[in-house]
Protein backbone atom coordinates (compact mmCIF):
# COMPACT_ATOMS: atom_id res chain seq x y z
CA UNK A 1 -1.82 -41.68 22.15
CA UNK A 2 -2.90 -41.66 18.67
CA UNK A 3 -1.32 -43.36 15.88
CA UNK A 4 -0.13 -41.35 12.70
CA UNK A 5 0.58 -43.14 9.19
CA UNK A 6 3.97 -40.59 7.91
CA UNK A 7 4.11 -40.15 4.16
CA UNK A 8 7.29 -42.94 3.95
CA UNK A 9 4.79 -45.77 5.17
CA UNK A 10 6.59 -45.44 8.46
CA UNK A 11 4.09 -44.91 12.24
CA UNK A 12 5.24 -42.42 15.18
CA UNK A 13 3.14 -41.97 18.02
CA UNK A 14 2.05 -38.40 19.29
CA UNK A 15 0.20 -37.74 21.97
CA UNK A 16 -3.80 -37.15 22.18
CA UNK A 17 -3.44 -33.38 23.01
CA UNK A 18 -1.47 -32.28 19.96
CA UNK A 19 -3.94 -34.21 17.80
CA UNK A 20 -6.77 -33.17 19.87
CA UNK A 21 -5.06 -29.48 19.33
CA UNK A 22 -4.80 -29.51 15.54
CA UNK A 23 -8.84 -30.86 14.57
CA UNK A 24 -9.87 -28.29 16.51
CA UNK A 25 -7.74 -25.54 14.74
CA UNK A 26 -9.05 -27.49 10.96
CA UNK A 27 -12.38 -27.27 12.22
CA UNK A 28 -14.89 -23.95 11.19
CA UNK A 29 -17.39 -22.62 14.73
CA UNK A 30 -20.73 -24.38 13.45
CA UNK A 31 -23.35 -20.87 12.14
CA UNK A 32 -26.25 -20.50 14.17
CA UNK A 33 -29.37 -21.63 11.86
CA UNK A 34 -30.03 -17.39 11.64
CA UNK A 35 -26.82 -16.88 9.78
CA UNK A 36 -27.28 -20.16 7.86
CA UNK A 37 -30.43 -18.38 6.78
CA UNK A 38 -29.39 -15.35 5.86
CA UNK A 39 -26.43 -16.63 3.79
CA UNK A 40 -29.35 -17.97 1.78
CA UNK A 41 -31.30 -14.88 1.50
CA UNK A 42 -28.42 -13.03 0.29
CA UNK A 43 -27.77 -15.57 -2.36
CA UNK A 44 -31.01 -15.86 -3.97
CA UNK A 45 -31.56 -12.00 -3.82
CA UNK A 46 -28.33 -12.18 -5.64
CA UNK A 47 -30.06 -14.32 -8.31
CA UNK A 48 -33.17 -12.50 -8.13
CA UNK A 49 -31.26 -9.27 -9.02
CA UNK A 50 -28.52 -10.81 -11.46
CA UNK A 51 -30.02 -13.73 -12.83
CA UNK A 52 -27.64 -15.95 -14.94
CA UNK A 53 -24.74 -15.78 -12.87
CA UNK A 54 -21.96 -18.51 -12.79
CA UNK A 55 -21.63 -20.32 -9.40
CA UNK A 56 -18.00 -18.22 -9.07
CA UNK A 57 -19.62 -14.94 -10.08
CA UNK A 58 -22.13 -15.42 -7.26
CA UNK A 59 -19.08 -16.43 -4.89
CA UNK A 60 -17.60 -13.17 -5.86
CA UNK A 61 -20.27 -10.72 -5.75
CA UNK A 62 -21.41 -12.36 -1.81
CA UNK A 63 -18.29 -13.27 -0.55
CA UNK A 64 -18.49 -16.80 0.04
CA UNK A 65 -16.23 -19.48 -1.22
CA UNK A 66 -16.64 -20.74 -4.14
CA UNK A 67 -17.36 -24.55 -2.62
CA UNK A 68 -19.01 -22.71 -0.37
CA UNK A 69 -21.63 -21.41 -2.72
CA UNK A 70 -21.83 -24.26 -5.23
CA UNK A 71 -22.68 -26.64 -2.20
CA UNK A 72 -25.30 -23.94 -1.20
CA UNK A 73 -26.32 -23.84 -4.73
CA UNK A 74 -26.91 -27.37 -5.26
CA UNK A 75 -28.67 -27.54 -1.81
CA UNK A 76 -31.16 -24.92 -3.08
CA UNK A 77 -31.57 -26.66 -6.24
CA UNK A 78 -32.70 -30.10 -4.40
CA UNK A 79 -35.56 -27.68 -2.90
CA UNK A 80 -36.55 -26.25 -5.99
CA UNK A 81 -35.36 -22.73 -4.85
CA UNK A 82 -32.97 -22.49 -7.72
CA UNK A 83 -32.04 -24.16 -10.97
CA UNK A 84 -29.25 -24.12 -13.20
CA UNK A 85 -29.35 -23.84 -17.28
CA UNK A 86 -25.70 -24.75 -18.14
CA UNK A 87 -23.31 -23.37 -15.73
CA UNK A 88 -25.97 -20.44 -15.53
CA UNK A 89 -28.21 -20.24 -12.19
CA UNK A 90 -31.87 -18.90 -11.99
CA UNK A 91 -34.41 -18.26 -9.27
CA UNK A 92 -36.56 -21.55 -8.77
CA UNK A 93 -40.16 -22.12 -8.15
CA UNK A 94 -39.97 -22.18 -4.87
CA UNK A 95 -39.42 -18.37 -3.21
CA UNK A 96 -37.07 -17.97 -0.15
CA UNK A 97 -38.66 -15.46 2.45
């Protein structure tokens, strides 16, 4: 059984299954490391064709999230692959193939 804090302080008890039940409905299938890759092909080709675009503009024009994509984003940026000006982003040094 598994213990759950309610909103008025009070505990009630429910039973490992339901809990067990719900994480797994909260929780996305992990991407393969191909898709993971791809995701960031498309969004540096994005940048490469449209540079200067707003981490929600890329969102929009690839379909991601927008958390999504400014996680990815700042990823990227810690591996030189892009690099914001402002709220702006640009290609970075470092190509993705």
């Amino acid at each position: 059984m598994a213990r759950v804090a309610s909103a008025g302080g009070r505990r009630f008890t429910r039973g490992a299954a339901v809990v067990a039940e719900q994480s797994q409905a909260q929780s996305l299938p992990r991407a393969t490391p191909v898709a993971v890759l791809d995701r960031i092909r498309l969004l540096v080709r994005t940048l490469e064709e449209h540079p200067g675009l707003t981490a929600p503009e890329i969102a929009e024009r690839i379909g991601f999230g927008r958390r999504h994509t400014s996680l990815l984003l700042l990823r990227l940026q810690e591996h030189g692959h892009v690099q914001p000006d402002g709220r702006r982003w640009f290609t970075g040094p470092h190509s993705v193939d």
